[in-house]
Each structure stands twice: as C-alpha cells, then as structure tokens.
C-alpha atoms as a PDB file:
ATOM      1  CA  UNK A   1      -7.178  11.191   2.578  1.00  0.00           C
ATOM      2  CA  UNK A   2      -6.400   8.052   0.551  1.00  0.00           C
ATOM      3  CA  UNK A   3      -4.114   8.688  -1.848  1.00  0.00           C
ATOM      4  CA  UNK A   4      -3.699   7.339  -5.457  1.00  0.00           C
ATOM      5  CA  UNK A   5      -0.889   6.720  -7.898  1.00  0.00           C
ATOM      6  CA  UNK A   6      -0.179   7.012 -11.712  1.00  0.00           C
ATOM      7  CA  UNK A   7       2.907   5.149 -12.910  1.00  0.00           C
ATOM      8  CA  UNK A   8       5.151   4.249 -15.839  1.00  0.00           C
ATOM      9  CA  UNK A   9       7.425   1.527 -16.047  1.00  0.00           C
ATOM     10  CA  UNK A  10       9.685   0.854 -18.605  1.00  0.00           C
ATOM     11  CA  UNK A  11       9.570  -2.615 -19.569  1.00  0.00           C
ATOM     12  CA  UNK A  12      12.825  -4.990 -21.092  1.00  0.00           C
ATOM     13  CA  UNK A  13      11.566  -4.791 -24.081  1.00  0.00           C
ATOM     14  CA  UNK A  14      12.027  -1.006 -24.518  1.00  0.00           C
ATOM     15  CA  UNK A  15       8.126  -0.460 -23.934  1.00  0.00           C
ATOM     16  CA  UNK A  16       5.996   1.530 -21.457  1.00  0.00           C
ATOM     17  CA  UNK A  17       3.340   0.263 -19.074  1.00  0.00           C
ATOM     18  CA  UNK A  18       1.190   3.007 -17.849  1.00  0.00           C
ATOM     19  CA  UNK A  19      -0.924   1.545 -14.871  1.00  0.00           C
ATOM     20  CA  UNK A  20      -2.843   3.050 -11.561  1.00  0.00           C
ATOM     21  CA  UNK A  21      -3.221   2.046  -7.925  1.00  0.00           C
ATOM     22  CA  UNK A  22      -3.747   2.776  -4.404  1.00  0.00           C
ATOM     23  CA  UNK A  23      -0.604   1.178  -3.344  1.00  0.00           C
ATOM     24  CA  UNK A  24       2.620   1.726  -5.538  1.00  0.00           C
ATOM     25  CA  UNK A  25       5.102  -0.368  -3.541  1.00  0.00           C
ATOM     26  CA  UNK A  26       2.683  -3.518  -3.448  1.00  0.00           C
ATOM     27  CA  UNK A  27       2.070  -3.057  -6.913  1.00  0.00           C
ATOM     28  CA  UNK A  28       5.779  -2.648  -8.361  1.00  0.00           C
ATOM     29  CA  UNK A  29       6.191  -5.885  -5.888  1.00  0.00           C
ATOM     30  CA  UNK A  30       3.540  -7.922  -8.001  1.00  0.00           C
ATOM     31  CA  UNK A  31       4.719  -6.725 -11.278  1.00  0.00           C
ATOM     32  CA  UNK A  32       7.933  -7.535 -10.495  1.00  0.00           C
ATOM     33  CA  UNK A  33       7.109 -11.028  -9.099  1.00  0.00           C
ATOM     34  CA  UNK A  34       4.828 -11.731 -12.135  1.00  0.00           C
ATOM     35  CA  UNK A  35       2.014 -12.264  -9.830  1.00  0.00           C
ATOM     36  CA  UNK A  36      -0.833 -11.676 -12.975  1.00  0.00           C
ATOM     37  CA  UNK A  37       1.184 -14.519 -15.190  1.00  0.00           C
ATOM     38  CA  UNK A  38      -1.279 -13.220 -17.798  1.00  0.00           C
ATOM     39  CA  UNK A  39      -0.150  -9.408 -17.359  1.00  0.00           C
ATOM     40  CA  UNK A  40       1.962  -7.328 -19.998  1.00  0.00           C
ATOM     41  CA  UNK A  41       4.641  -6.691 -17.605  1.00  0.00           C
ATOM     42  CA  UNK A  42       4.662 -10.358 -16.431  1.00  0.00           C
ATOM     43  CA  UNK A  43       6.986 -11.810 -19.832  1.00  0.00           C
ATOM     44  CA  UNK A  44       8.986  -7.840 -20.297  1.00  0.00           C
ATOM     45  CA  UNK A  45      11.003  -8.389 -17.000  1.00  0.00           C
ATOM     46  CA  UNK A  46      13.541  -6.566 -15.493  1.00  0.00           C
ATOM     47  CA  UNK A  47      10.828  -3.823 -15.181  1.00  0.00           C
ATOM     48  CA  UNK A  48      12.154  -0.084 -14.322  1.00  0.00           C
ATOM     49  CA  UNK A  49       9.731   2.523 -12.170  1.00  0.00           C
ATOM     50  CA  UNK A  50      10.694   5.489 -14.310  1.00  0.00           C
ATOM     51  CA  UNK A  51       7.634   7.789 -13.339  1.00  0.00           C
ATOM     52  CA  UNK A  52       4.738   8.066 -11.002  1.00  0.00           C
ATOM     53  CA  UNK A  53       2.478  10.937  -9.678  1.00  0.00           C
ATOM     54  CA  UNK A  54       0.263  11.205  -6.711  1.00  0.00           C
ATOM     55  CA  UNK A  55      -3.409  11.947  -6.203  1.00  0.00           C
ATOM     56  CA  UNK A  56      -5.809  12.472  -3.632  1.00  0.00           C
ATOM     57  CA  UNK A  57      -9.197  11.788  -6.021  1.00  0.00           C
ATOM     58  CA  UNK A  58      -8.748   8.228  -7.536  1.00  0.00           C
ATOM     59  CA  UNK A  59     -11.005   9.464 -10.083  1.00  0.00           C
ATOM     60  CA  UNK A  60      -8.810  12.561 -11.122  1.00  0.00           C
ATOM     61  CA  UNK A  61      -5.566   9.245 -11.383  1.00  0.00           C
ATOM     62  CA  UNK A  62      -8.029   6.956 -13.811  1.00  0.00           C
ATOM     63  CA  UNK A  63      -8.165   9.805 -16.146  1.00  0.00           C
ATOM     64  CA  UNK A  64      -4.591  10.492 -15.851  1.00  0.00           C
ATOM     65  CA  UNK A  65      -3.966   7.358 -16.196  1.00  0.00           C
ATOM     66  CA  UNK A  66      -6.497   6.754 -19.406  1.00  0.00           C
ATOM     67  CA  UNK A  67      -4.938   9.940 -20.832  1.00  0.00           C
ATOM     68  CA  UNK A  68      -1.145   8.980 -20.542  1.00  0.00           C
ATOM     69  CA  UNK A  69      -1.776   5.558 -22.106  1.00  0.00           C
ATOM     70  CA  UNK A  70      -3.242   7.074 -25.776  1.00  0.00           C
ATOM     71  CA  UNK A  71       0.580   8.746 -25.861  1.00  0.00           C
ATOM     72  CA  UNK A  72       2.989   8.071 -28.158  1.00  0.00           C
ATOM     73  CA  UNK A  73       6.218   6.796 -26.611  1.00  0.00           C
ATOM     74  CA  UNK A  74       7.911  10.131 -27.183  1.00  0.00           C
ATOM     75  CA  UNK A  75       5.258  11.740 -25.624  1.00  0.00           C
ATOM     76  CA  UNK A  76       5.667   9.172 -22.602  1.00  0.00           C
ATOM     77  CA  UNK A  77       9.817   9.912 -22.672  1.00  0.00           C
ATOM     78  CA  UNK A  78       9.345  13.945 -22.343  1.00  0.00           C
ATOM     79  CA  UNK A  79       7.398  13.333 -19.461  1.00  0.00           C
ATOM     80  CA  UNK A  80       9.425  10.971 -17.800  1.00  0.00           C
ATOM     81  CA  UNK A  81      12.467  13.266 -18.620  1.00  0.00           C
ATOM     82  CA  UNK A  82      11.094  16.598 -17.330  1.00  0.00           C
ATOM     83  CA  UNK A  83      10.873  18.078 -20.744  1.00  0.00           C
ATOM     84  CA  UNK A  84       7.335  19.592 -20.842  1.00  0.00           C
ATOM     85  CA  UNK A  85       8.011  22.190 -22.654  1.00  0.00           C
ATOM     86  CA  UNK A  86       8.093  19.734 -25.499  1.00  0.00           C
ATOM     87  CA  UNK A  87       4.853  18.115 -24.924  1.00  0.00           C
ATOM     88  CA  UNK A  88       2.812  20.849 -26.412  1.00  0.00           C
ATOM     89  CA  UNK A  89       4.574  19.681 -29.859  1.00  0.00           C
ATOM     90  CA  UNK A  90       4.614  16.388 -29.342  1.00  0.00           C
ATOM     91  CA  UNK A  91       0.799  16.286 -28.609  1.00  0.00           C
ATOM     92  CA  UNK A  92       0.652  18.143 -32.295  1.00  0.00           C
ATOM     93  CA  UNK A  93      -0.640  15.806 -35.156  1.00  0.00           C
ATOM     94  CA  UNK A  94       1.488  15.525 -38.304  1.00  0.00           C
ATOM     95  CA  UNK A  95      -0.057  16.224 -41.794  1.00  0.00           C
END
C-alpha cells in the first residue's frame, strides 16, 4: 500500500506551508534546495518540518491537506503542538 503524506513546515518568515506528497524526504530535500525557484518556500529559507501525518488513500491526504490550508495560523500551531482540545474553539467564528 502506497502511502501518502500531509505536512507543515514552518517557514523563516514565521509562516506555514501546508503541502502533500508521496515521498516526504524527497520533498523536504527539494524545498530545502529551492528546486521550484518559483515556490513559496523557495525565498522563506531555513524551512522547519514541524508536522506531518500519514495516509494510505492519497485522496483521504488531498482533503487533509485542502482542509489544513483554510486554517488560521493558530489553528495550524494547536495542531502542531498537540493541543486538540483547543481546536474545537479555535475552529469557532468570532461575532
């Protein structure tokens, strides 16, 4: 089974990149290397891995993926800090 990967790197500029693939180390090697020049991660180097999740259905990952990127950054933080608990209230819009 083929497995598929979710992943969120903080960038040097204090923002998140939220990307997929099939192959996480070949694909923290190319963001790191700036091999897209054109890429979002390719001018916010040093980049920092600072979550990633495995799947078996790369469909089940693009939606993950798709999902995680419409987050606010504090929504981003509590999941790359464990804190689930407070995603319920983070997901919560403010009137």
């Amino acid at each position: 089974m083929k497995k598929s990967y979710v992943y969120i790197l903080k960038c040097a500029d204090d923002t998140y990149y939220t990307g997929v693939t099939s192959n996480l180390e070949s694909r923290m090697l190319k963001h790191q290397t700036g091999f897209y020049p054109n890429s979002y991660t390719a001018s916010r180097k040093p980049l920092k891995l600072v979550f990633y999740c495995e799947f078996t259905d790369i469909n089940k990952a693009i939606e993950t993926e798709k999902q995680l990127k419409k987050w606010s950054k504090a929504k981003k933080e509590a999941l790359i800090n464990g804190e689930f608990n407070s995603l319920i209230n983070l997901a919560k819009k403010k009137f």
